[in-house]
Protein backbone atom coordinates (compact mmCIF):
# COMPACT_ATOMS: atom_id res chain seq x y z
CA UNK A 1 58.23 99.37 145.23
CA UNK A 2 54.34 100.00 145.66
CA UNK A 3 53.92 99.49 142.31
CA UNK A 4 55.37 96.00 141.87
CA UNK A 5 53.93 94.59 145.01
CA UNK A 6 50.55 95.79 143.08
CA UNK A 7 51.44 93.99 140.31
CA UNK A 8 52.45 90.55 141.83
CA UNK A 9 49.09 90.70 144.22
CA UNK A 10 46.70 91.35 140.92
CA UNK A 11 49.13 88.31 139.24
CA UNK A 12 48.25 86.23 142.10
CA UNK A 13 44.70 87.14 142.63
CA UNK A 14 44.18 86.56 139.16
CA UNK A 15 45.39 82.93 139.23
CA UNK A 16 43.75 82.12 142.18
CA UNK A 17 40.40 82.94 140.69
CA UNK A 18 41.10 80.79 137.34
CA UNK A 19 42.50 77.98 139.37
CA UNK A 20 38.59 77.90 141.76
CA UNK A 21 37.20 77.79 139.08
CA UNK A 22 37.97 74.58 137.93
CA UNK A 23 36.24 71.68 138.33
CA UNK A 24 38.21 68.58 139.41
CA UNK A 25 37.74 65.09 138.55
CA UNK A 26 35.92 63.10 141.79
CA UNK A 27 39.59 60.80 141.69
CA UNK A 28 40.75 64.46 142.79
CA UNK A 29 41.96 64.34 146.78
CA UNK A 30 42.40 67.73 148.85
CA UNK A 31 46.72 67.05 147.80
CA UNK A 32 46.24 66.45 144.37
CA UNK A 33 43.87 69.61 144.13
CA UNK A 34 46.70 71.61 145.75
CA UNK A 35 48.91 70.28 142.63
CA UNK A 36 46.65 70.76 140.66
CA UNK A 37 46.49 74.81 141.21
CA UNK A 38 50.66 74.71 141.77
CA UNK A 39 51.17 73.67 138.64
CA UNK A 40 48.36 75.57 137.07
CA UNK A 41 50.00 78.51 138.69
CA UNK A 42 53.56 77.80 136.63
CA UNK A 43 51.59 77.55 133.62
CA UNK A 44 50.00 80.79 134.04
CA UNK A 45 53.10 82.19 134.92
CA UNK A 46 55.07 80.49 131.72
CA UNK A 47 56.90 78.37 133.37
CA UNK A 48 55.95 75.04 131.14
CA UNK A 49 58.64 73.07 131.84
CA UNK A 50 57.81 73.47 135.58
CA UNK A 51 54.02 72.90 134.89
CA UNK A 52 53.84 69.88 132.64
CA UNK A 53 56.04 67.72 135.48
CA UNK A 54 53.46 68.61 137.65
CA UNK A 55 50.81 67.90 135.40
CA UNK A 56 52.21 64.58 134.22
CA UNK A 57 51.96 63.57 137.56
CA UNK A 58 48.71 64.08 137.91
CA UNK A 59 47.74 62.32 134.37
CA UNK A 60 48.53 59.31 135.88
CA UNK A 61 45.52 60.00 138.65
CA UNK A 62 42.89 60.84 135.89
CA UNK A 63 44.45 60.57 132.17
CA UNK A 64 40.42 61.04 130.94
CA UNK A 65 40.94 65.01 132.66
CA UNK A 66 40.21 67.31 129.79
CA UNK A 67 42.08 70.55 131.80
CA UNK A 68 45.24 68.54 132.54
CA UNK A 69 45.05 66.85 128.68
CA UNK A 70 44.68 70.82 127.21
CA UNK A 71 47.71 71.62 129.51
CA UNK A 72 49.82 68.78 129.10
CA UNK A 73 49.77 69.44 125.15
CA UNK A 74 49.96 73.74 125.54
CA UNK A 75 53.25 72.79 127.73
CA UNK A 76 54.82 70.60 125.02
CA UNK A 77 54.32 72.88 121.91
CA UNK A 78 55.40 75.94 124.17
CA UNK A 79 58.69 73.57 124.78
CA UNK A 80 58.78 73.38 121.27
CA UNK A 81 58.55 69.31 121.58
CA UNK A 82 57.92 67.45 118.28
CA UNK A 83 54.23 67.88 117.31
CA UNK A 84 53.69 64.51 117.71
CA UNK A 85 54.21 63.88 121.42
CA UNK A 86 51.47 67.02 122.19
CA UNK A 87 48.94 65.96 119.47
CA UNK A 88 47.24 63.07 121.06
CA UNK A 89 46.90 65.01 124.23
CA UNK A 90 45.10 68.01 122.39
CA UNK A 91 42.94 65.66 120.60
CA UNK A 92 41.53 64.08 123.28
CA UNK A 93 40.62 67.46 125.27
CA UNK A 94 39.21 68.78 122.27
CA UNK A 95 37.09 65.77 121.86
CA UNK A 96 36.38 65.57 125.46
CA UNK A 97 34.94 69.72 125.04
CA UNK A 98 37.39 71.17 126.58
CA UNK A 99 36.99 74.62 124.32
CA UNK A 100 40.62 76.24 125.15
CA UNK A 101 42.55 73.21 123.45
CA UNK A 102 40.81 74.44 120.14
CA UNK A 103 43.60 76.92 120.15
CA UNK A 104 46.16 75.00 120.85
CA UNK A 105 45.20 71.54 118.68
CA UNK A 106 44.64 74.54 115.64
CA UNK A 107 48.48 75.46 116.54
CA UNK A 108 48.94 71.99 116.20
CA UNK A 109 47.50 71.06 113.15
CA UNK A 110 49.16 74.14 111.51
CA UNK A 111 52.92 73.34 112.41
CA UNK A 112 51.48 69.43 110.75
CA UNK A 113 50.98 71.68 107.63
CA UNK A 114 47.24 70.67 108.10
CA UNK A 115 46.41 74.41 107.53
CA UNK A 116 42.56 74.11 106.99
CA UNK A 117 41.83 72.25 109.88
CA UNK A 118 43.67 74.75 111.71
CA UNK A 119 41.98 77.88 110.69
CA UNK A 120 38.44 76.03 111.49
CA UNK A 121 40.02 75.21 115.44
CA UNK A 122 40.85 78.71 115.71
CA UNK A 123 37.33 80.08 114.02
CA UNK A 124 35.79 78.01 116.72
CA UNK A 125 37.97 79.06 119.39
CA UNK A 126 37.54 82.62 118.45
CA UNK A 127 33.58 82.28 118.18
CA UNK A 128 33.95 81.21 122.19
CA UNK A 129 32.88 84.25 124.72
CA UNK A 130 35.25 83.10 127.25
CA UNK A 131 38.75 82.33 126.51
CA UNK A 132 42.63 82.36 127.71
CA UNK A 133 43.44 84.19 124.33
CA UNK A 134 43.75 87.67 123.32
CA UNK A 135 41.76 88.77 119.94
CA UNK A 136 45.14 89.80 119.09
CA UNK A 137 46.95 86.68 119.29
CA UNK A 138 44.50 84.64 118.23
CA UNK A 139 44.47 87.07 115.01
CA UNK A 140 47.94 86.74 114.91
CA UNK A 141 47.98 82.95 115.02
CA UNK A 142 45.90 83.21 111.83
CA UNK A 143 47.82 85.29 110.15
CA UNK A 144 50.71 82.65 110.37
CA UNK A 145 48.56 79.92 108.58
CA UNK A 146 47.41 82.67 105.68
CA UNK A 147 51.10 83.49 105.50
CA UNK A 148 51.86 79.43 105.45
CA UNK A 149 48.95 79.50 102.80
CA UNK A 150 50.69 81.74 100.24
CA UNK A 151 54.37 80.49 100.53
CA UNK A 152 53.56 76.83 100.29
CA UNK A 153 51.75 78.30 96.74
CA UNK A 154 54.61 79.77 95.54
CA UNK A 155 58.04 77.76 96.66
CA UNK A 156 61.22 79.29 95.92
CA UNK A 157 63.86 77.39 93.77
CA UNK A 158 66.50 76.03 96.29
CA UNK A 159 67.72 72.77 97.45
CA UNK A 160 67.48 71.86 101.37
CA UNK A 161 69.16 68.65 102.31
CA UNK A 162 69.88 67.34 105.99
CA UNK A 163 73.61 67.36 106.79
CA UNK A 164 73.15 64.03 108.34
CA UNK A 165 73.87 61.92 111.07
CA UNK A 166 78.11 62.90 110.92
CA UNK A 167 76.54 66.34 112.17
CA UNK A 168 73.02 65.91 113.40
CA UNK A 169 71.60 63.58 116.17
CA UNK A 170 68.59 62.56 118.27
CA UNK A 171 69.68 65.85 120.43
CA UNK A 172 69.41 69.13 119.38
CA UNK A 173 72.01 70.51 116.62
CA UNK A 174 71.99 74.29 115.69
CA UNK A 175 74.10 78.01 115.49
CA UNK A 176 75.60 76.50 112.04
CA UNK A 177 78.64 78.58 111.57
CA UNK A 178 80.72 78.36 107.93
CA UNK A 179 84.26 79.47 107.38
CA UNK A 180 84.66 81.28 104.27
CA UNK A 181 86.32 78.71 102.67
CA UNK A 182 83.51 76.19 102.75
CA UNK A 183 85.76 73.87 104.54
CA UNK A 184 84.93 73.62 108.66
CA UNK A 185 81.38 74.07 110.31
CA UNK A 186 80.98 75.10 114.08
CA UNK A 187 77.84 74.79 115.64
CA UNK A 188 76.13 74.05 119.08
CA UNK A 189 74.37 70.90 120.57
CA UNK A 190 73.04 69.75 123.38
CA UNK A 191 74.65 65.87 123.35
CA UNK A 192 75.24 63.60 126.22
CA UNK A 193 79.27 63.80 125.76
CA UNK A 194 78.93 67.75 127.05
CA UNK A 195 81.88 68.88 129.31
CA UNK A 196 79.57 69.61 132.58
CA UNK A 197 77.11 66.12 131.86
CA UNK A 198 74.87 68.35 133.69
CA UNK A 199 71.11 69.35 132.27
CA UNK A 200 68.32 71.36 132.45
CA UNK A 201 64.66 71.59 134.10
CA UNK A 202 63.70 70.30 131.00
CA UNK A 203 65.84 67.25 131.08
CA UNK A 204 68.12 68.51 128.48
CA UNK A 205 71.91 68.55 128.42
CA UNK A 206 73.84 72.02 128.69
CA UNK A 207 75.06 73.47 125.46
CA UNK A 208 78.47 72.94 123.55
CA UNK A 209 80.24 73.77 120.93
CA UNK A 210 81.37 71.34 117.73
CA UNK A 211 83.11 71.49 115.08
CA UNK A 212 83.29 69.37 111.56
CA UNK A 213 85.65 69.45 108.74
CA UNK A 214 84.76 68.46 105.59
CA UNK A 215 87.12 66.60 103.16
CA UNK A 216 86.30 65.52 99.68
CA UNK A 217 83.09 67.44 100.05
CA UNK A 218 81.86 65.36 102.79
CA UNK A 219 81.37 66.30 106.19
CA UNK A 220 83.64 64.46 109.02
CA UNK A 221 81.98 63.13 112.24
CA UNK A 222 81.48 66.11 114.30
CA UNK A 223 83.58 66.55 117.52
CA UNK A 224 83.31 67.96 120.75
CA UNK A 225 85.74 71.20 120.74
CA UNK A 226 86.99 70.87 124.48
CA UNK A 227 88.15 73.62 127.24
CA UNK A 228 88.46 76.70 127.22
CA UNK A 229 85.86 77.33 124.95
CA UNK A 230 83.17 74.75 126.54
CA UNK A 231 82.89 74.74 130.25
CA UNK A 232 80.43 73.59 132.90
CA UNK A 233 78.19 76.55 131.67
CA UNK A 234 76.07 77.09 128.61
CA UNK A 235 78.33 77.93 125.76
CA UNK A 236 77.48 78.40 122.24
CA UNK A 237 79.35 78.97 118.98
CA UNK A 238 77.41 82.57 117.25
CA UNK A 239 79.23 83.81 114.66
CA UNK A 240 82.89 84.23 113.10
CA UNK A 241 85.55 86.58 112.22
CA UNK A 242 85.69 87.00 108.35
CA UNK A 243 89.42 85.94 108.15
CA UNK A 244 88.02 82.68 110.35
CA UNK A 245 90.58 82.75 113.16
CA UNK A 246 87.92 83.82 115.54
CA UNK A 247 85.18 82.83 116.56
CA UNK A 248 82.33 84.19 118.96
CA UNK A 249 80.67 82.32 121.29
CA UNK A 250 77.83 82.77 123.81
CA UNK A 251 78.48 81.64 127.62
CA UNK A 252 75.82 81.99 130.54
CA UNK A 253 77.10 83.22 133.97
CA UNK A 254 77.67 81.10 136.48
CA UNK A 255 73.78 81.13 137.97
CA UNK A 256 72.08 81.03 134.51
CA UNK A 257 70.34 84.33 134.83
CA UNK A 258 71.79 85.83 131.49
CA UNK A 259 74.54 85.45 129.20
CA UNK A 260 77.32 87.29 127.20
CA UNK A 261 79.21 87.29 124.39
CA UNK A 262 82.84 86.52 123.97
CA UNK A 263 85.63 86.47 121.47
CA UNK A 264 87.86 83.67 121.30
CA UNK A 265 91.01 83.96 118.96
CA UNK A 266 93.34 80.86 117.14
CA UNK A 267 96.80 80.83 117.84
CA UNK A 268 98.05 77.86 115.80
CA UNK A 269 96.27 74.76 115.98
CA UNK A 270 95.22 76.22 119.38
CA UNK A 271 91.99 78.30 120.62
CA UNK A 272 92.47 81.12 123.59
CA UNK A 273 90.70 82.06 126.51
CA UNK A 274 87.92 83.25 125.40
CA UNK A 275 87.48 87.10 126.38
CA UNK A 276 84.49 88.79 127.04
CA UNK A 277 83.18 91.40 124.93
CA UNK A 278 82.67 95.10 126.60
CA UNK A 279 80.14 97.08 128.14
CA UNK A 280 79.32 98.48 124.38
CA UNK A 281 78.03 94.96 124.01
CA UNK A 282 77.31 92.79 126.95
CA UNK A 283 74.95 94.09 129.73
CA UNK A 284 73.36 92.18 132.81
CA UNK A 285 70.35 91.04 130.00
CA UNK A 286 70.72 88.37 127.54
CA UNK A 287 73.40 89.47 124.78
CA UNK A 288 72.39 85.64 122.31
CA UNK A 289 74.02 85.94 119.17
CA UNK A 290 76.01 88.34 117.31
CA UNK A 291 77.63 88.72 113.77
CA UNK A 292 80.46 90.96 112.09
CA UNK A 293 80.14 92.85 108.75
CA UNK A 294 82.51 92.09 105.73
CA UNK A 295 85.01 94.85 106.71
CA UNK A 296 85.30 94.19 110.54
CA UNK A 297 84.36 97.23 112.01
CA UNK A 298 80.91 96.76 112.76
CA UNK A 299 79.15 93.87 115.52
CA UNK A 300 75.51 92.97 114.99
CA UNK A 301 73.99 91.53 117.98
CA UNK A 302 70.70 90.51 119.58
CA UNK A 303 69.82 91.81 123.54
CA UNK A 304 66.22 91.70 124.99
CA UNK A 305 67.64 94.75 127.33
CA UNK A 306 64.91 97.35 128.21
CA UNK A 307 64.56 100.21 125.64
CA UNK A 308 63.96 97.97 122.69
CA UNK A 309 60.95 97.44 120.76
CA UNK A 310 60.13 94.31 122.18
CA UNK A 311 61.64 90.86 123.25
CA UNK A 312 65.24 90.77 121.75
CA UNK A 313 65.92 93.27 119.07
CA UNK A 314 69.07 93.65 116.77
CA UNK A 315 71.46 95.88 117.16
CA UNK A 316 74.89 97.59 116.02
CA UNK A 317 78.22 99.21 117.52
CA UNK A 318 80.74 100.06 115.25
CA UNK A 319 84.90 100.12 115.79
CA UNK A 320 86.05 103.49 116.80
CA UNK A 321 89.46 105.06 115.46
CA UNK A 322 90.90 104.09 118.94
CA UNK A 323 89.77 99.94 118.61
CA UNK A 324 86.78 100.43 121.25
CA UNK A 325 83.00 100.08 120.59
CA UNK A 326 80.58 102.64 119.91
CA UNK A 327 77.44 103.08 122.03
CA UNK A 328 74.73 100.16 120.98
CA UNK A 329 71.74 101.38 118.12
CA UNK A 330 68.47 100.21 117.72
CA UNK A 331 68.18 98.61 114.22
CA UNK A 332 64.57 100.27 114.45
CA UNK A 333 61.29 99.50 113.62
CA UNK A 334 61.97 98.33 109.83
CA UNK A 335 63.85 95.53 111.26
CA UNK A 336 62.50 95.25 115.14
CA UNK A 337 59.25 94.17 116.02
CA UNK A 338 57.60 93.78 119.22
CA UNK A 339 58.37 90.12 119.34
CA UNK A 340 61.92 88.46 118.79
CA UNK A 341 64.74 89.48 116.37
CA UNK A 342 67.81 87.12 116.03
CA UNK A 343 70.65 85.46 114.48
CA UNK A 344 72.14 88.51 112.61
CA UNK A 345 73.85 87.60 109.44
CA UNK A 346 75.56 89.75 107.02
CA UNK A 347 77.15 88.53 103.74
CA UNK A 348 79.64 89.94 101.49
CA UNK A 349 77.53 92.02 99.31
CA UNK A 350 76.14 93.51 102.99
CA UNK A 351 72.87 91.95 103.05
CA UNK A 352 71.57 91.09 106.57
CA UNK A 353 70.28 88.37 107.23
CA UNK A 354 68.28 87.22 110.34
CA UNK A 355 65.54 85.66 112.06
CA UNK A 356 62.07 86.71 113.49
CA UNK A 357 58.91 85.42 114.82
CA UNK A 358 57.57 89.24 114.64
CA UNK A 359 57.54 89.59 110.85
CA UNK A 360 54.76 88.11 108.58
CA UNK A 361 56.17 84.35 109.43
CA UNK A 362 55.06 80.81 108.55
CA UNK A 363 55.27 80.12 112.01
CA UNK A 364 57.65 80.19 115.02
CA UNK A 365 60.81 82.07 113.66
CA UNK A 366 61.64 82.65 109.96
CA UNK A 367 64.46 83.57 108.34
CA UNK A 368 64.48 86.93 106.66
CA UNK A 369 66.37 89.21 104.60
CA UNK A 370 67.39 93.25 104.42
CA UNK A 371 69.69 96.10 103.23
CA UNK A 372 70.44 99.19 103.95
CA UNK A 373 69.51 101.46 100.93
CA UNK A 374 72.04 104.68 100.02
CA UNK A 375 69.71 106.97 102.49
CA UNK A 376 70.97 104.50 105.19
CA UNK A 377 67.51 103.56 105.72
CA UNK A 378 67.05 99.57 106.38
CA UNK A 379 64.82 98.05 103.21
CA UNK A 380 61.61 95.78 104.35
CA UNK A 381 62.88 92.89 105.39
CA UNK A 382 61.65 89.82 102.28
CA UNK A 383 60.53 86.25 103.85
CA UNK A 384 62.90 83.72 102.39
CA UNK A 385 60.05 81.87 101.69
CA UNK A 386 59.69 78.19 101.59
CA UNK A 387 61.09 75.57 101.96
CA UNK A 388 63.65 77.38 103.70
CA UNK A 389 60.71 78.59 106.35
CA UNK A 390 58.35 76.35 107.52
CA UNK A 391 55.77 75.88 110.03
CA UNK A 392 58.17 75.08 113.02
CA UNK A 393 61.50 77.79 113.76
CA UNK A 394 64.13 77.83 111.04
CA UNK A 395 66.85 79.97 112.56
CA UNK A 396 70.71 80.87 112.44
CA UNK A 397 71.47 81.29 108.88
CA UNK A 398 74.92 81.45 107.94
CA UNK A 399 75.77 82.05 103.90
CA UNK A 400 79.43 80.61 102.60
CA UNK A 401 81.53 83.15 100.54
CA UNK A 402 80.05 83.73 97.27
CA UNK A 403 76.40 83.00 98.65
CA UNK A 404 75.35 80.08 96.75
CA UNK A 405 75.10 77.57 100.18
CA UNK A 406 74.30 78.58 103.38
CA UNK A 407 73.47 76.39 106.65
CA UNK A 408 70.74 76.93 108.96
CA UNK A 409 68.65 75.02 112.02
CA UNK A 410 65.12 73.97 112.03
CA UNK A 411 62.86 71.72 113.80
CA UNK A 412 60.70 71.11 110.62
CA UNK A 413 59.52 67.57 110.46
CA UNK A 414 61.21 64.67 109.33
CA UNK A 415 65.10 65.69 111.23
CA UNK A 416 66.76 63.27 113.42
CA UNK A 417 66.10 65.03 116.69
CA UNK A 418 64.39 67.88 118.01
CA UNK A 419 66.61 70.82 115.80
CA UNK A 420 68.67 69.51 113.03
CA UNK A 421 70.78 71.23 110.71
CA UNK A 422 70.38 71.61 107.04
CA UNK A 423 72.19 73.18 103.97
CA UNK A 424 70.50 74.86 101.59
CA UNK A 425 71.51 75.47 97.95
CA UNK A 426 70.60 78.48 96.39
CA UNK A 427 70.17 77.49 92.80
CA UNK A 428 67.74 79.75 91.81
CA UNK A 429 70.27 82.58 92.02
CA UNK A 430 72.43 81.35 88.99
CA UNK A 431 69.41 79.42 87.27
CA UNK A 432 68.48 82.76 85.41
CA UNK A 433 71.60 84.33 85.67
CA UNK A 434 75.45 84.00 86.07
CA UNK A 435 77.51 84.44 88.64
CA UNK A 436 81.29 85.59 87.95
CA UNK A 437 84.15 85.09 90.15
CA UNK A 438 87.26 88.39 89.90
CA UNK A 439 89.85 89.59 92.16
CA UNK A 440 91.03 93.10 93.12
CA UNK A 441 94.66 93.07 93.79
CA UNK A 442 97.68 95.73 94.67
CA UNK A 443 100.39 95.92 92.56
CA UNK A 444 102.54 92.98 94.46
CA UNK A 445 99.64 91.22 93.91
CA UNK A 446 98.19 91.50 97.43
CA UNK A 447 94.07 91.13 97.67
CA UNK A 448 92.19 94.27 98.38
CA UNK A 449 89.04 95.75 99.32
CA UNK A 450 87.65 97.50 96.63
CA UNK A 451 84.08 99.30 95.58
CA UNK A 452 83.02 97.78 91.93
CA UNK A 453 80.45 99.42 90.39
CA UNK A 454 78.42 96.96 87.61
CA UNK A 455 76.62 99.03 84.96
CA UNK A 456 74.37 98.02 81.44
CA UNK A 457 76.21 99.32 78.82
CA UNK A 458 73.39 99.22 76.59
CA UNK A 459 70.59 100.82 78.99
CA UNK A 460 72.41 103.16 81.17
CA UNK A 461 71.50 101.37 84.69
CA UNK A 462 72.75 100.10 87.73
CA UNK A 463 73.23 96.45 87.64
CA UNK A 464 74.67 96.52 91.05
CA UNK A 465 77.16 97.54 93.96
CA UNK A 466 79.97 94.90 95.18
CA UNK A 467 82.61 94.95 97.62
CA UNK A 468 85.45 92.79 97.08
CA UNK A 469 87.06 90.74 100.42
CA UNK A 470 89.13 92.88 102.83
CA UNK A 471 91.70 89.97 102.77
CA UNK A 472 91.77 87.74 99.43
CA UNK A 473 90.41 90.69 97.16
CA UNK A 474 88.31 88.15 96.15
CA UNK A 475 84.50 89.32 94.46
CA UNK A 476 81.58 87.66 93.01
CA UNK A 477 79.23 89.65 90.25
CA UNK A 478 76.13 88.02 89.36
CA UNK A 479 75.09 89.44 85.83
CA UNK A 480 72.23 88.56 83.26
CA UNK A 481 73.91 86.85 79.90
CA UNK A 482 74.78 88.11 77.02
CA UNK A 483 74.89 91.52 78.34
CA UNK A 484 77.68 93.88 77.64
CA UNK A 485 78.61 95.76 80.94
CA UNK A 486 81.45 98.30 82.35
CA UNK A 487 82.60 97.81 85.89
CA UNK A 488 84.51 100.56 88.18
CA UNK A 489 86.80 99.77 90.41
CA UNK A 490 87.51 102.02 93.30
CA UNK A 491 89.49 101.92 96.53
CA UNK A 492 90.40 105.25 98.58
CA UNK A 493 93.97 105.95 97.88
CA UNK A 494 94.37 104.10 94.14
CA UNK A 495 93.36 105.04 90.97
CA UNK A 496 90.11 103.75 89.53
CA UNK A 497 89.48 101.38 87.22
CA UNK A 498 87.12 101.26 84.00
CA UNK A 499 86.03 97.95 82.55
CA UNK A 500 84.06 96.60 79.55
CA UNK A 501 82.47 93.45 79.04
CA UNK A 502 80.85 90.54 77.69
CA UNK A 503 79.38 87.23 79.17
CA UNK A 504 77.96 84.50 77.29
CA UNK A 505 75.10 81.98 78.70
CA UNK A 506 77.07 78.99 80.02
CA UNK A 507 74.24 76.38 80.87
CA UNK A 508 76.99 73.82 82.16
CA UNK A 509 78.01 75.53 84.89
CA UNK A 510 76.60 77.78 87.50
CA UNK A 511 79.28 79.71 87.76
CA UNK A 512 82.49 81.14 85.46
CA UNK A 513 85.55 82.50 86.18
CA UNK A 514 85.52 85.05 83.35
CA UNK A 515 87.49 88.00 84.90
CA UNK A 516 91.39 88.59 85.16
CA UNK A 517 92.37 90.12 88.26
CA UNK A 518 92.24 93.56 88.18
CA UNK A 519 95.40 95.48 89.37
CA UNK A 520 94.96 99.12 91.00
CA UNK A 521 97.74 100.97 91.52
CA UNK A 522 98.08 103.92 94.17
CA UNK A 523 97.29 107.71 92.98
């Protein structure tokens, strides 16, 4: 107890210096001083959308105010408001001297892609003795623009293209979730036609879940899916089953202190009561999104509970022999970072994807990518570089079966509202080689999981390790052409399976179906 009231007093006695120390425009009465050092209090204390009411307010006493211009700007891009609305703001402390909006107008110019103008703000901000800033962050925030520096040099060959206004509006759109079949996306908005009509500090309206279906390859006007998965709460679609007739969803507690994760299952044409996830899983912290491997029997999710590296970190509980949890792990260091893991991810071949604004990013969060190697130790998460990352967050990446199209948010510039979400095609994965569609079936011709092992028949190596789907047997082999390879087929219980061959460049298409379904039969 002593040493948290110690705490709070040096909090407070800290603020209350920085607040007499400011100088207050002559307009200034004794009442508006008193706001003045209120809402510089919430803004110390990270409470923006708290702070820049109060500070709005007093913009309309004294708009010329350098301090209240600098804070007015800081509150917006912490809000992660388009760039736009904070920019004028920032300019005009920064031309009025105000020396701590130099830091904050170079954060500006950077998520404008302006990246040299940036790094000279933040050289001038760092050259100042006295400043809000740690050397640390401020090195950090420059290590975001060299990072935006070498992945704007060297783009990555994909297609991004807005879904469009059937799916994404003047609100915020995001949480894309893909059955496997290509064929209905879930994700979460914040629209005016929410079930509770109720919003936020900041003005915004709670969070629900949609859904869109897409025929003849074009996505339907999104809908609002209704009780009982939305309720007057926060509740947000996070990830899927892989056989699609579940769904998980996120749902804040009745006082909007934290939030859990539930399971909702399909009965029909008709969703459940959603049912909330275990002890294993949830705890009295924020449990935000969460994602199941190929096979089922592991649950990646993000917590900021104590005991982590930092901010939320990823972590894992696997299915027991008896259908409960395991204990929660730490993904570790290789994956964790003192900052903010999220979104987990994991495709078919068991690559996990996620984001982080921890790793070397553009900026905000970016999407990144990681397996675990055959001494179970995670690989160094890659940057998917750009254009799929950008200066502002690009988050919640979800990856269709067979992995060339995935869907994720962002609140780059250019969207319809303040996240949007996007689809991004990943041509560069069949551009220089080609991808091969198989099946691994029983003998009544039932789809499998299987292990297929891909080897170069010509220099002894390891092309690569697939897993066909638990359910359709379905696989997908991406292989260099004209290459002759043998492929091994294994499942615990059948008898393996030897394969040789052949496949020739086919520039028309970006992907064959060049393999019969191979039948295993048990030992």
């Amino acid at each position: 107890m002593r040493l948290i009231f110690t705490i709070v007093f040096s909090t407070l006695f800290g603020i209350s210096f920085l607040c007499a120390q400011t100088k207050y425009p002559s307009s200034y009465e004794r009442n508006d001083r008193f706001a003045f050092d209120d809402s510089d209090f919430l803004y110390y204390q990270e409470d923006y959308s708290s702070a820049l009411l109060g500070f709005q307010k007093l913009y309309t006493i004294d708009p010329s105010f350098p301090t209240i211009n600098q804070r007015i700007g800081a509150c917006l891009l912490h809000l992660r408001r388009p760039v736009s609305e904070a920019m004028p703001y920032l300019e005009k402390a920064v031309n009025s001297g105000n020396k701590e909006a130099l830091f904050d107008y170079g954060v500006a110019l950077h998520r404008s892609l302006k990246l040299d103008e940036a790094m000279k703000n933040l050289e001038l901000y760092g050259a100042e003795e006295k400043r809000d800033k740690s050397d640390e962050e401020l090195a950090r925030r420059r290590g975001m623009i060299l990072e935006s520096m070498r992945q704007l040099q060297h783009p990555v060959d994909v297609i991004i293209k807005n879904l469009g206004p059937e799916i994404n509006t003047a609100a915020s759109e995001y949480v894309p979730i893909i059955t496997a079949d290509d064929k209905t996306l879930f994700f979460t908005a914040r629209r005016d036609d929410s079930t509770a009509k109720l919003k936020d500090p900041e003005g915004r309206y709670f969070e629900d879940v949609y859904f869109s279906t897409k025929v003849k390859d074009k996505w339907g006007k999104a809908v609002n899916i209704g009780r009982p998965i939305n309720t007057e709460t926060h509740d947000a679609v996070v990830g899927t089953t892989v056989d699609g007739k579940s769904i998980i969803i996120y749902r804040t507690n009745a006082q909007l202190t934290g939030g859990d994760l539930y399971i909702v299952d399909k009965k029909g044409s008709t969703w459940l009561e959603p049912v909330r996830l275990g002890k294993e899983i949830n705890t009295e912290f924020q449990e935000a999104s969460a994602c199941f491997s190929p096979d089922g029997k592991t649950l990646f999710f993000s917590s900021n509970r104590p005991g982590g590296l930092g901010g939320k970190d990823l972590y894992r509980v696997k299915r027991l022999p008896n259908g409960q949890w395991s204990l929660p792990k730490n993904l570790g260091g290789t994956i964790n970072t003192p900052f903010d893991e999220d979104s987990p991810f994991m495709t078919e071949d068991e690559v996990l994807y996620f984001a982080s604004s921890g790793h070397s990013t553009m900026g905000g969060y970016d999407l990144f990518k990681s397996q675990i190697n055959s001494q179970s130790v995670w690989e160094t998460p890659v940057n998917l570089g750009y254009p799929i990352n950008t200066t502002g967050d690009d988050i919640f990446l979800s990856i269709n079966s067979g992995g060339k199209k995935g869907y994720f948010s962002s609140d780059r510039i250019g969207g319809f509202g303040l996240q949007d979400i996007y689809e991004v095609n990943f041509i560069y994965r069949a551009e220089r080689q080609i991808v091969i569609r198989g099946k691994v079936v029983d003998q009544s011709g039932k789809g499998m999981q299987a292990n297929l092992t891909v080897m170069d028949s010509n220099s002894h190596t390891l092309q690569g390790e697939y897993k066909s789907n638990v359910n359709t047997g379905e696989f997908i082999v991406v292989v260099n052409p004209l290459t002759r390879y043998s492929i091994k087929v294994e499942a615990e219980g059948y008898s393996s399976l030897l394969d040789e061959v052949e496949f020739q460049d086919n520039p028309e298409k970006l992907s064959v179906e060049a393999i019969n379904p191979y039948v295993i039969i048990k030992e």
